[in-house]
PDB file of N, CA and C in Angstrom:
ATOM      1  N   UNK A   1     -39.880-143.373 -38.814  1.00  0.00           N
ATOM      2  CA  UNK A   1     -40.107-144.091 -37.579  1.00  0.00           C
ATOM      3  C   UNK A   1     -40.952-145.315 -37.907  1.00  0.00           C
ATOM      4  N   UNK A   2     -40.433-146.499 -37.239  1.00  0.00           N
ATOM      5  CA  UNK A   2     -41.458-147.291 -37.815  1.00  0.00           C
ATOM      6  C   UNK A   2     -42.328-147.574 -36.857  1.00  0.00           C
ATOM      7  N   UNK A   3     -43.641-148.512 -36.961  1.00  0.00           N
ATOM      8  CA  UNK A   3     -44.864-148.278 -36.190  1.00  0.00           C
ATOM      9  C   UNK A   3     -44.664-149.579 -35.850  1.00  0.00           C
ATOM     10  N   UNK A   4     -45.099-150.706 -34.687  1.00  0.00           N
ATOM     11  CA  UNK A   4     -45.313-151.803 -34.361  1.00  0.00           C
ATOM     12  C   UNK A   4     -46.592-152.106 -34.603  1.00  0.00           C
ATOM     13  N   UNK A   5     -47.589-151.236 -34.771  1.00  0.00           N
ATOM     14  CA  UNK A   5     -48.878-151.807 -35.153  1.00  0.00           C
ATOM     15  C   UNK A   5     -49.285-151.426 -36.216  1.00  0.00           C
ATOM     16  N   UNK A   6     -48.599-150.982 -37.427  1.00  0.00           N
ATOM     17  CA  UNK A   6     -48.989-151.143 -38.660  1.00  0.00           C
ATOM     18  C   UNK A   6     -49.269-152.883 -39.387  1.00  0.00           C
ATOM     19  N   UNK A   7     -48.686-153.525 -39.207  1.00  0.00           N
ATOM     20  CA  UNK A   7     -49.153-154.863 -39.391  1.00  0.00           C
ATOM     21  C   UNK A   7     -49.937-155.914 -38.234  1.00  0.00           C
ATOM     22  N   UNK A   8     -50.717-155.083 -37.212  1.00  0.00           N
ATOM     23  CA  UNK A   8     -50.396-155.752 -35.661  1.00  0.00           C
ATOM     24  C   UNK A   8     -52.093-156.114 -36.314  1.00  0.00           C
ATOM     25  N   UNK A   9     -52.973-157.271 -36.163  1.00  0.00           N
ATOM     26  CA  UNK A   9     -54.865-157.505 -35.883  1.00  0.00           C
ATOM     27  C   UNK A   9     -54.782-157.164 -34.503  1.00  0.00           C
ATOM     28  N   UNK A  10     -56.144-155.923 -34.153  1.00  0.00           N
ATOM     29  CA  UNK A  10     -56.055-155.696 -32.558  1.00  0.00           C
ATOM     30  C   UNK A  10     -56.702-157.018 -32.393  1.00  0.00           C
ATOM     31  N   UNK A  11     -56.299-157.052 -31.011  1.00  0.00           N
ATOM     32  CA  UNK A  11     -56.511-158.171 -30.440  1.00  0.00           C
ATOM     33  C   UNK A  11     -56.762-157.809 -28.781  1.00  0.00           C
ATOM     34  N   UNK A  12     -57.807-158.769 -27.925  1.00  0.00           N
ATOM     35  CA  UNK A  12     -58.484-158.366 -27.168  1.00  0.00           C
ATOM     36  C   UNK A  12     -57.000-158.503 -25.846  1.00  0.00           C
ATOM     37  N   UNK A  13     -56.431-159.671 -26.184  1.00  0.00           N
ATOM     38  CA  UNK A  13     -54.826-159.751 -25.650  1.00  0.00           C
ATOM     39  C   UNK A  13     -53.867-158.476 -25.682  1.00  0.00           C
ATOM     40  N   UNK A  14     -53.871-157.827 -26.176  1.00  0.00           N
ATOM     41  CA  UNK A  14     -52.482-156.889 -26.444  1.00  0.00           C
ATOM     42  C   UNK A  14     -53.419-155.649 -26.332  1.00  0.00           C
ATOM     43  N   UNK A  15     -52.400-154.791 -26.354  1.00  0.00           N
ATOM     44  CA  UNK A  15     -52.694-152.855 -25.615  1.00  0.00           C
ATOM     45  C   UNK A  15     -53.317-152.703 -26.938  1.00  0.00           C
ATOM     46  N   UNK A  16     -54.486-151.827 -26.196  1.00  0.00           N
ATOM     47  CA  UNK A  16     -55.344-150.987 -26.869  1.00  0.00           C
ATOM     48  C   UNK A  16     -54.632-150.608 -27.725  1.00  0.00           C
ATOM     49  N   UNK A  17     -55.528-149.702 -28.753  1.00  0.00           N
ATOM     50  CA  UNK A  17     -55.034-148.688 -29.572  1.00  0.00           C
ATOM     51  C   UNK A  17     -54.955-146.916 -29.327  1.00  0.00           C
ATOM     52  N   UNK A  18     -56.416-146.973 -28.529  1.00  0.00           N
ATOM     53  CA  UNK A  18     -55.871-145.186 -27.940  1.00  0.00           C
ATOM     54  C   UNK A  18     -56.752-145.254 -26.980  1.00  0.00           C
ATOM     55  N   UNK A  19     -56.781-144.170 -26.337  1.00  0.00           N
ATOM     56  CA  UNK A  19     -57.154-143.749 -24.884  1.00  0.00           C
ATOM     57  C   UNK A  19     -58.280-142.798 -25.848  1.00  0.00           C
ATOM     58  N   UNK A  20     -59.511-142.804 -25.342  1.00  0.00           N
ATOM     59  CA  UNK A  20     -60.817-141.847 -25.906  1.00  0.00           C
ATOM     60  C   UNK A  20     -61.541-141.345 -24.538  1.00  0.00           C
ATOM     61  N   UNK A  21     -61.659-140.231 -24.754  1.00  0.00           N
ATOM     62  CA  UNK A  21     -62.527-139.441 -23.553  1.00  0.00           C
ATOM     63  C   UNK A  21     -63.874-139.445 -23.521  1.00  0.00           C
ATOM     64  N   UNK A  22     -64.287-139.945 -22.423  1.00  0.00           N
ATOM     65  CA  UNK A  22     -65.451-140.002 -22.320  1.00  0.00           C
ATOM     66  C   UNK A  22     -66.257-139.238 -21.689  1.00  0.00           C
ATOM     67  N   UNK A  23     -67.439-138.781 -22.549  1.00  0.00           N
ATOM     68  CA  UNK A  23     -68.460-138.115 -21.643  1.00  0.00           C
ATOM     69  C   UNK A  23     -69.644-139.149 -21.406  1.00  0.00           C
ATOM     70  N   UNK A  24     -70.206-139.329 -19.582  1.00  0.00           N
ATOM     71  CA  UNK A  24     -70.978-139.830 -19.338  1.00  0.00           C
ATOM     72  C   UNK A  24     -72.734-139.286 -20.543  1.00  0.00           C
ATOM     73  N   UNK A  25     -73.077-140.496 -20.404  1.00  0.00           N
ATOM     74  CA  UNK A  25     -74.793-140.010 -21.232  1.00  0.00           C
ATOM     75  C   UNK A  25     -75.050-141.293 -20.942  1.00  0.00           C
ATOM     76  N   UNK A  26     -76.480-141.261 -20.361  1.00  0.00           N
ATOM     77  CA  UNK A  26     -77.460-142.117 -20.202  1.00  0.00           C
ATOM     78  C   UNK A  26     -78.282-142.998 -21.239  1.00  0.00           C
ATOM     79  N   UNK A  27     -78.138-142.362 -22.817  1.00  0.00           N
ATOM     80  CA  UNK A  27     -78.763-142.712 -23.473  1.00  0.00           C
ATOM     81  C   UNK A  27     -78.194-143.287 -25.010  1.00  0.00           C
ATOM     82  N   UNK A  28     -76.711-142.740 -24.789  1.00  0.00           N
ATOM     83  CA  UNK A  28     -75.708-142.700 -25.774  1.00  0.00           C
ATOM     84  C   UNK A  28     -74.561-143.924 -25.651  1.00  0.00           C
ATOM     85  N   UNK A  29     -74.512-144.507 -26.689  1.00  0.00           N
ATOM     86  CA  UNK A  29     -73.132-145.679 -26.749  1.00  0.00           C
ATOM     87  C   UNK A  29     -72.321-145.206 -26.641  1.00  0.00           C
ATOM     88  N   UNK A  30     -70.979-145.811 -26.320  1.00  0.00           N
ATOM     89  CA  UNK A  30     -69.686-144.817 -26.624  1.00  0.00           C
ATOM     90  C   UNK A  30     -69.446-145.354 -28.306  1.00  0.00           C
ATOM     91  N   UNK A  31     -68.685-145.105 -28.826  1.00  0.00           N
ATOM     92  CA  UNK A  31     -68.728-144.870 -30.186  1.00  0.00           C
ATOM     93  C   UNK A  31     -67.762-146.076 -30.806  1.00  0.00           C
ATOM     94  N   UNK A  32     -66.985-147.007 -30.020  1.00  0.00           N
ATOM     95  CA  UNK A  32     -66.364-147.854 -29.944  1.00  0.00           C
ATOM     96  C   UNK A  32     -66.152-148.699 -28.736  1.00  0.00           C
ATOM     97  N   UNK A  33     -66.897-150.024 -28.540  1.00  0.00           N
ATOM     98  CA  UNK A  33     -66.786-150.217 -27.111  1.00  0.00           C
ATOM     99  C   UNK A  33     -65.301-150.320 -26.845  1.00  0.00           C
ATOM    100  N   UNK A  34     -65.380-150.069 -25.347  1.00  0.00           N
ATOM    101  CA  UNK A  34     -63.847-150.032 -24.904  1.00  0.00           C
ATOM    102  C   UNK A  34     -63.827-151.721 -24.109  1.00  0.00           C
ATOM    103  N   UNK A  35     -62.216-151.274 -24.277  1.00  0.00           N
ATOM    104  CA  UNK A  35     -62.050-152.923 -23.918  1.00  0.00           C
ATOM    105  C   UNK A  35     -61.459-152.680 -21.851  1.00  0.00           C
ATOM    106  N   UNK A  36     -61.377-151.328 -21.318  1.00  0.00           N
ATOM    107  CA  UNK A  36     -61.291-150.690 -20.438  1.00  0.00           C
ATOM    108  C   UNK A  36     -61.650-149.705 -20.342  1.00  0.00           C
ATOM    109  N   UNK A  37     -61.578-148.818 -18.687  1.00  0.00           N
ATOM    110  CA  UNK A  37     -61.752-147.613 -18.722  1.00  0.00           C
ATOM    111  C   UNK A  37     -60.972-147.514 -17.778  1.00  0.00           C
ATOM    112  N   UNK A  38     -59.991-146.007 -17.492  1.00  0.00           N
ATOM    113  CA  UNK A  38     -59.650-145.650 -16.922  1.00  0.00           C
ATOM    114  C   UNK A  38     -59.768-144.163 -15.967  1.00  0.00           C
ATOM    115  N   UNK A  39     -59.612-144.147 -14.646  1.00  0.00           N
ATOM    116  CA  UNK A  39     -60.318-142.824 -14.533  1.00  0.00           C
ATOM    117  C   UNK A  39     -59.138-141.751 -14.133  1.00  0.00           C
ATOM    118  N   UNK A  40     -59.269-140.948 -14.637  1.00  0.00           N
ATOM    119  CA  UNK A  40     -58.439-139.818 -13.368  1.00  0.00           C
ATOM    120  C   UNK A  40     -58.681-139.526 -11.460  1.00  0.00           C
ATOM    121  N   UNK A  41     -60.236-139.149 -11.442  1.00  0.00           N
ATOM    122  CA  UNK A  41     -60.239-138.835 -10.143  1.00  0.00           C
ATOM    123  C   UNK A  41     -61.349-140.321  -9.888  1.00  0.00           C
ATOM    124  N   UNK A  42     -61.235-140.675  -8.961  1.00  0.00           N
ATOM    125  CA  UNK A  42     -62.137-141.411  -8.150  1.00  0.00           C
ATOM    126  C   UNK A  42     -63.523-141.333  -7.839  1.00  0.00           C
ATOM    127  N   UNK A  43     -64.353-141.765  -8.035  1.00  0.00           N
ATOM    128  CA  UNK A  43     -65.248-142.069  -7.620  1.00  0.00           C
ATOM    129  C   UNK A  43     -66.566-143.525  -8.276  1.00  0.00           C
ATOM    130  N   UNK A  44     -67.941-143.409  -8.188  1.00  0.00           N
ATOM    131  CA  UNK A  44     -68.787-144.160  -8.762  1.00  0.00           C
ATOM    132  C   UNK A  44     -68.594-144.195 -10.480  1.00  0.00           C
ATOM    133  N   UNK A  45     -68.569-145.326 -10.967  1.00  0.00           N
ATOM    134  CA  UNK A  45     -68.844-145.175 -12.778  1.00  0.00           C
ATOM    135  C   UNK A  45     -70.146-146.111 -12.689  1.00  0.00           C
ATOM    136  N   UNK A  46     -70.735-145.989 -13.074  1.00  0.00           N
ATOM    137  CA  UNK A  46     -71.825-146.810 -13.318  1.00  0.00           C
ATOM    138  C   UNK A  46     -71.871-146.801 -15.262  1.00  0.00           C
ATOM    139  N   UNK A  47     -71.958-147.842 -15.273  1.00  0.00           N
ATOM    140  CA  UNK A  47     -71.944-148.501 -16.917  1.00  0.00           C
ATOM    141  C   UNK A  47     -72.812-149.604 -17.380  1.00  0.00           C
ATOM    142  N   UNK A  48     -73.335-149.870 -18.512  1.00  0.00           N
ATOM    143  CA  UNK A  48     -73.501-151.238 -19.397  1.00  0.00           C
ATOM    144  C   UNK A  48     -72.291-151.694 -19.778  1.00  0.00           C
ATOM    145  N   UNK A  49     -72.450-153.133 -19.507  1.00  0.00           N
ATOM    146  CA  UNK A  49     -71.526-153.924 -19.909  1.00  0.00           C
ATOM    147  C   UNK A  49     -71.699-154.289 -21.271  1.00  0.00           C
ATOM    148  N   UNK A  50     -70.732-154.855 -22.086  1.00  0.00           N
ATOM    149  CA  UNK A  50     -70.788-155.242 -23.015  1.00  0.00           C
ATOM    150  C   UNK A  50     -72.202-156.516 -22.884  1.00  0.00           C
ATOM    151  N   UNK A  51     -72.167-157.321 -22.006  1.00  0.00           N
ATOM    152  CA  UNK A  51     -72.897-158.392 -21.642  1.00  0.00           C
ATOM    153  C   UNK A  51     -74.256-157.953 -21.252  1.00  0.00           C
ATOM    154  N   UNK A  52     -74.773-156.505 -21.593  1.00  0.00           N
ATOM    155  CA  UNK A  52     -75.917-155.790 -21.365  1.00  0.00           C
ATOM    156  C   UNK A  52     -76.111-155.174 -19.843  1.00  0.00           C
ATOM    157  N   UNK A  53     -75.189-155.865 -19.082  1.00  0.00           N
ATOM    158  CA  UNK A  53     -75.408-155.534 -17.762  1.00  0.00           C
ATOM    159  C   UNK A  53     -75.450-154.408 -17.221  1.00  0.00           C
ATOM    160  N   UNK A  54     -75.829-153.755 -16.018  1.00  0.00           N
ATOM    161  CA  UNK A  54     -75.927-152.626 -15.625  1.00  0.00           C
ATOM    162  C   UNK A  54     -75.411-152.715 -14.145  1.00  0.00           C
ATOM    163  N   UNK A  55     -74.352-151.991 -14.264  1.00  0.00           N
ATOM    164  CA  UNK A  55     -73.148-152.107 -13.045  1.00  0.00           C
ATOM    165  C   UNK A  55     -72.242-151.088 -12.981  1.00  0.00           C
ATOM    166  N   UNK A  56     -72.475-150.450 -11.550  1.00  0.00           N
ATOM    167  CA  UNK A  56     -71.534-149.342 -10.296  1.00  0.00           C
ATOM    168  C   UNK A  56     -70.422-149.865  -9.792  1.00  0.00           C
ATOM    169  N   UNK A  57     -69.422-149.331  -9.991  1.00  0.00           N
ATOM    170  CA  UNK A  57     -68.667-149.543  -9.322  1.00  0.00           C
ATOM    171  C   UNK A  57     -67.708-148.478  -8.750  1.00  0.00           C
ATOM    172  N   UNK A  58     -67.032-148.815  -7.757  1.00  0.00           N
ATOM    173  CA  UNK A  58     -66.577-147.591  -6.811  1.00  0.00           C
ATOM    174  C   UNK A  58     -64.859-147.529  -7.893  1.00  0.00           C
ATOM    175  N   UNK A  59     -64.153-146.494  -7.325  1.00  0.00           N
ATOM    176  CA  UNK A  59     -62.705-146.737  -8.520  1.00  0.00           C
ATOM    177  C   UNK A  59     -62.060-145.868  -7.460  1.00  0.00           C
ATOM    178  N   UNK A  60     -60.652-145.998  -7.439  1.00  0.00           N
ATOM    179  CA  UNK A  60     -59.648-144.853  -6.872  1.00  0.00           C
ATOM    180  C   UNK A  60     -59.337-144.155  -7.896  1.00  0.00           C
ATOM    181  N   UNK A  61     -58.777-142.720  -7.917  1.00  0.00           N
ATOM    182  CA  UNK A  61     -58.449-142.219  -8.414  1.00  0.00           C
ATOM    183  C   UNK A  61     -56.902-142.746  -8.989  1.00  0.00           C
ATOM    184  N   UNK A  62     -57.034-142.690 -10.544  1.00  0.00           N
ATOM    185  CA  UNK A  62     -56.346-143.078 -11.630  1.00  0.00           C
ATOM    186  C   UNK A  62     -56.682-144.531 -11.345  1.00  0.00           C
ATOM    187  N   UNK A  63     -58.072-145.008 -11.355  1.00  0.00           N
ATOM    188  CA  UNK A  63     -58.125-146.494 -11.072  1.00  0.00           C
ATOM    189  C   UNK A  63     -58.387-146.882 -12.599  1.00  0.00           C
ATOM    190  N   UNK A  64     -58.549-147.908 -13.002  1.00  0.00           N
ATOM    191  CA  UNK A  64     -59.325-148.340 -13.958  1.00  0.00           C
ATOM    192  C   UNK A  64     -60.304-149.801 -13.936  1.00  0.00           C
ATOM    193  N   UNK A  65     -61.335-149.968 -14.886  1.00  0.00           N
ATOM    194  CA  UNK A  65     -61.895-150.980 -14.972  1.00  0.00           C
ATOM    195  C   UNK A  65     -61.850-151.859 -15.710  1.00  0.00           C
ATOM    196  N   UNK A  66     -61.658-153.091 -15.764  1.00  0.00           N
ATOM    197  CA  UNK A  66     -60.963-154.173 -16.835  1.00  0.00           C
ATOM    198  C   UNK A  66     -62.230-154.694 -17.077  1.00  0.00           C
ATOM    199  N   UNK A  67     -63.159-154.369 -18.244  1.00  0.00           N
ATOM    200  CA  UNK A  67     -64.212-154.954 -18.498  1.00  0.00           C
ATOM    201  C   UNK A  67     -64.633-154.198 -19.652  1.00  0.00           C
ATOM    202  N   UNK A  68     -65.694-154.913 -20.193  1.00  0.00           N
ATOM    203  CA  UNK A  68     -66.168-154.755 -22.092  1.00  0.00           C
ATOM    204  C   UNK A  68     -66.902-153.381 -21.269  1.00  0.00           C
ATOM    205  N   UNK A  69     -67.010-152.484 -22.384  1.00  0.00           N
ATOM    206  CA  UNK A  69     -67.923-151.138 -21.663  1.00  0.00           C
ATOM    207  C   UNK A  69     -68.868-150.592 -22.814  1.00  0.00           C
ATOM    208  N   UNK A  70     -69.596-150.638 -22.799  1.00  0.00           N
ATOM    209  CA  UNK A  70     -70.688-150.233 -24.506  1.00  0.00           C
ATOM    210  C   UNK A  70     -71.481-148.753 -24.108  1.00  0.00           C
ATOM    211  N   UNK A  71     -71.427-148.285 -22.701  1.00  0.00           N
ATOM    212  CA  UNK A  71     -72.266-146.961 -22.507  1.00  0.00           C
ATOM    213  C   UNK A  71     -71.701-146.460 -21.289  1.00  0.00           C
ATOM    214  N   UNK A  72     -71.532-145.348 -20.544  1.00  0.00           N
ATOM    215  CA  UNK A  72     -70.930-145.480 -19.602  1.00  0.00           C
ATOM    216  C   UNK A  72     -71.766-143.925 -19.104  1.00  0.00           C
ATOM    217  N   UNK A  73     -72.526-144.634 -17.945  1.00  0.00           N
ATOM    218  CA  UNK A  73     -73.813-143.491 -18.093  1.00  0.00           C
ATOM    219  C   UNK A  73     -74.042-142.530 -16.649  1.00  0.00           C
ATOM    220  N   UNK A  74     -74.934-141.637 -17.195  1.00  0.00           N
ATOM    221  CA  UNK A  74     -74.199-140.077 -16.156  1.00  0.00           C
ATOM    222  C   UNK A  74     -74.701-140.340 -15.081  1.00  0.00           C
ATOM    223  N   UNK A  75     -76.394-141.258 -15.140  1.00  0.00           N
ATOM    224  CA  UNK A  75     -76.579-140.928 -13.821  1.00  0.00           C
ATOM    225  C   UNK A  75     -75.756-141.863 -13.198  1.00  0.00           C
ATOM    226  N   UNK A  76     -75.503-141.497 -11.552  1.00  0.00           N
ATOM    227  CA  UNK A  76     -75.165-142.099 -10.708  1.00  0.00           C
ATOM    228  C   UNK A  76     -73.357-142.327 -10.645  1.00  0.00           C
ATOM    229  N   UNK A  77     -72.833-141.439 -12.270  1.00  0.00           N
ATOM    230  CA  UNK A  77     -71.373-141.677 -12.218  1.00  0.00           C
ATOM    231  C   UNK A  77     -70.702-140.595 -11.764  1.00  0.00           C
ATOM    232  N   UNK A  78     -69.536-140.365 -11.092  1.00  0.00           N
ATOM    233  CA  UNK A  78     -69.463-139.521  -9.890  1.00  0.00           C
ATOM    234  C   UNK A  78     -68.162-138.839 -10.492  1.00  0.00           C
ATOM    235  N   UNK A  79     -67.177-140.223 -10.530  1.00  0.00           N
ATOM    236  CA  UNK A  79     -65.812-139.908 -11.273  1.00  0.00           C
ATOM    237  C   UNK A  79     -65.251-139.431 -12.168  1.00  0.00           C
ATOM    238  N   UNK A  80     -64.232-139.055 -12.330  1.00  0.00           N
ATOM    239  CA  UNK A  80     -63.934-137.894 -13.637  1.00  0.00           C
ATOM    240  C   UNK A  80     -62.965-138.223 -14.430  1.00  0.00           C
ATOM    241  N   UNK A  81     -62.874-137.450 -15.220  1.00  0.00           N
ATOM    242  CA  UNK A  81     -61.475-137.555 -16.210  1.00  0.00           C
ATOM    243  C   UNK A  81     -61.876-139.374 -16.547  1.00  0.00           C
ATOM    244  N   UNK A  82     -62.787-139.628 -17.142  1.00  0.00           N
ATOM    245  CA  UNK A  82     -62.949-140.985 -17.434  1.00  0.00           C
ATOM    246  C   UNK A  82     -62.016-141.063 -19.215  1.00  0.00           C
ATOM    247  N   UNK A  83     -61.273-142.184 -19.271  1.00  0.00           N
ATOM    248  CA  UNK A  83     -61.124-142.076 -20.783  1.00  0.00           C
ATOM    249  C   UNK A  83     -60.989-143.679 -21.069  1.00  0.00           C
ATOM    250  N   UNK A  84     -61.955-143.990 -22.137  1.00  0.00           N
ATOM    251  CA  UNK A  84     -61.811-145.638 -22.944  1.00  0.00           C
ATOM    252  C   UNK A  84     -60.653-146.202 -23.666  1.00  0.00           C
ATOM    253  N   UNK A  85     -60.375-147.193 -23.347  1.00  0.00           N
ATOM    254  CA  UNK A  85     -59.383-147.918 -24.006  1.00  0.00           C
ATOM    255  C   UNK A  85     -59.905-148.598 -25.273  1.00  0.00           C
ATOM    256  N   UNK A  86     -59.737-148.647 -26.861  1.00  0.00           N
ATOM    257  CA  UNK A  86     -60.060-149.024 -27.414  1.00  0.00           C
ATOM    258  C   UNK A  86     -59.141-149.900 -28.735  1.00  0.00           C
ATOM    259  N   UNK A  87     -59.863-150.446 -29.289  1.00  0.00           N
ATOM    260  CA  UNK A  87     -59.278-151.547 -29.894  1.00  0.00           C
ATOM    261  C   UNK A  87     -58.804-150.813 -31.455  1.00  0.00           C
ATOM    262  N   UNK A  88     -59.959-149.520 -32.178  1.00  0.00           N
ATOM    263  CA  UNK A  88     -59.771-149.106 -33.200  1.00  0.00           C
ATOM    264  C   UNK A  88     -59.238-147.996 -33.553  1.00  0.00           C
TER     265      UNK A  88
END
């Protein structure tokens, strides 16, 4: 089978490379920032931005968020089944 991204540079333009599950932590990076997040059920995510920022936001269920994500933290995050889009 051949692969389309065996020769592909990720790039912030083109689809991720995998979907990573996230567990909220207050104190913990995620381990690759994501270049999204997507949620299963709905509710509050509250996160650091790549840009250091610290920002809630509300989501529908199977919503996602189109933004750099470097921590994605418990308190105050409501929503579930969260999983990162990542580049590596």
């Amino acid at each position: 089978m051949s692969n389309p991204f065996d020769n592909r540079t990720a790039s912030l333009a083109g689809p991720g490379r995998d979907y990573v599950p996230v567990t909220p932590d207050d104190a913990t990076d995620l381990s690759d920032v994501a270049i999204s997040l997507y949620m299963e059920t709905g509710g509050a995510v509250s996160f650091i931005s790549v840009a250091g920022q610290s920002r809630t936001v509300l989501v529908a269920d199977f919503g996602w968020i189109v933004c750099g994500v470097q921590r994605v933290l418990a308190t105050g995050t409501t929503a579930t089944g969260i999983h990162a889009v990542v580049l590596s």
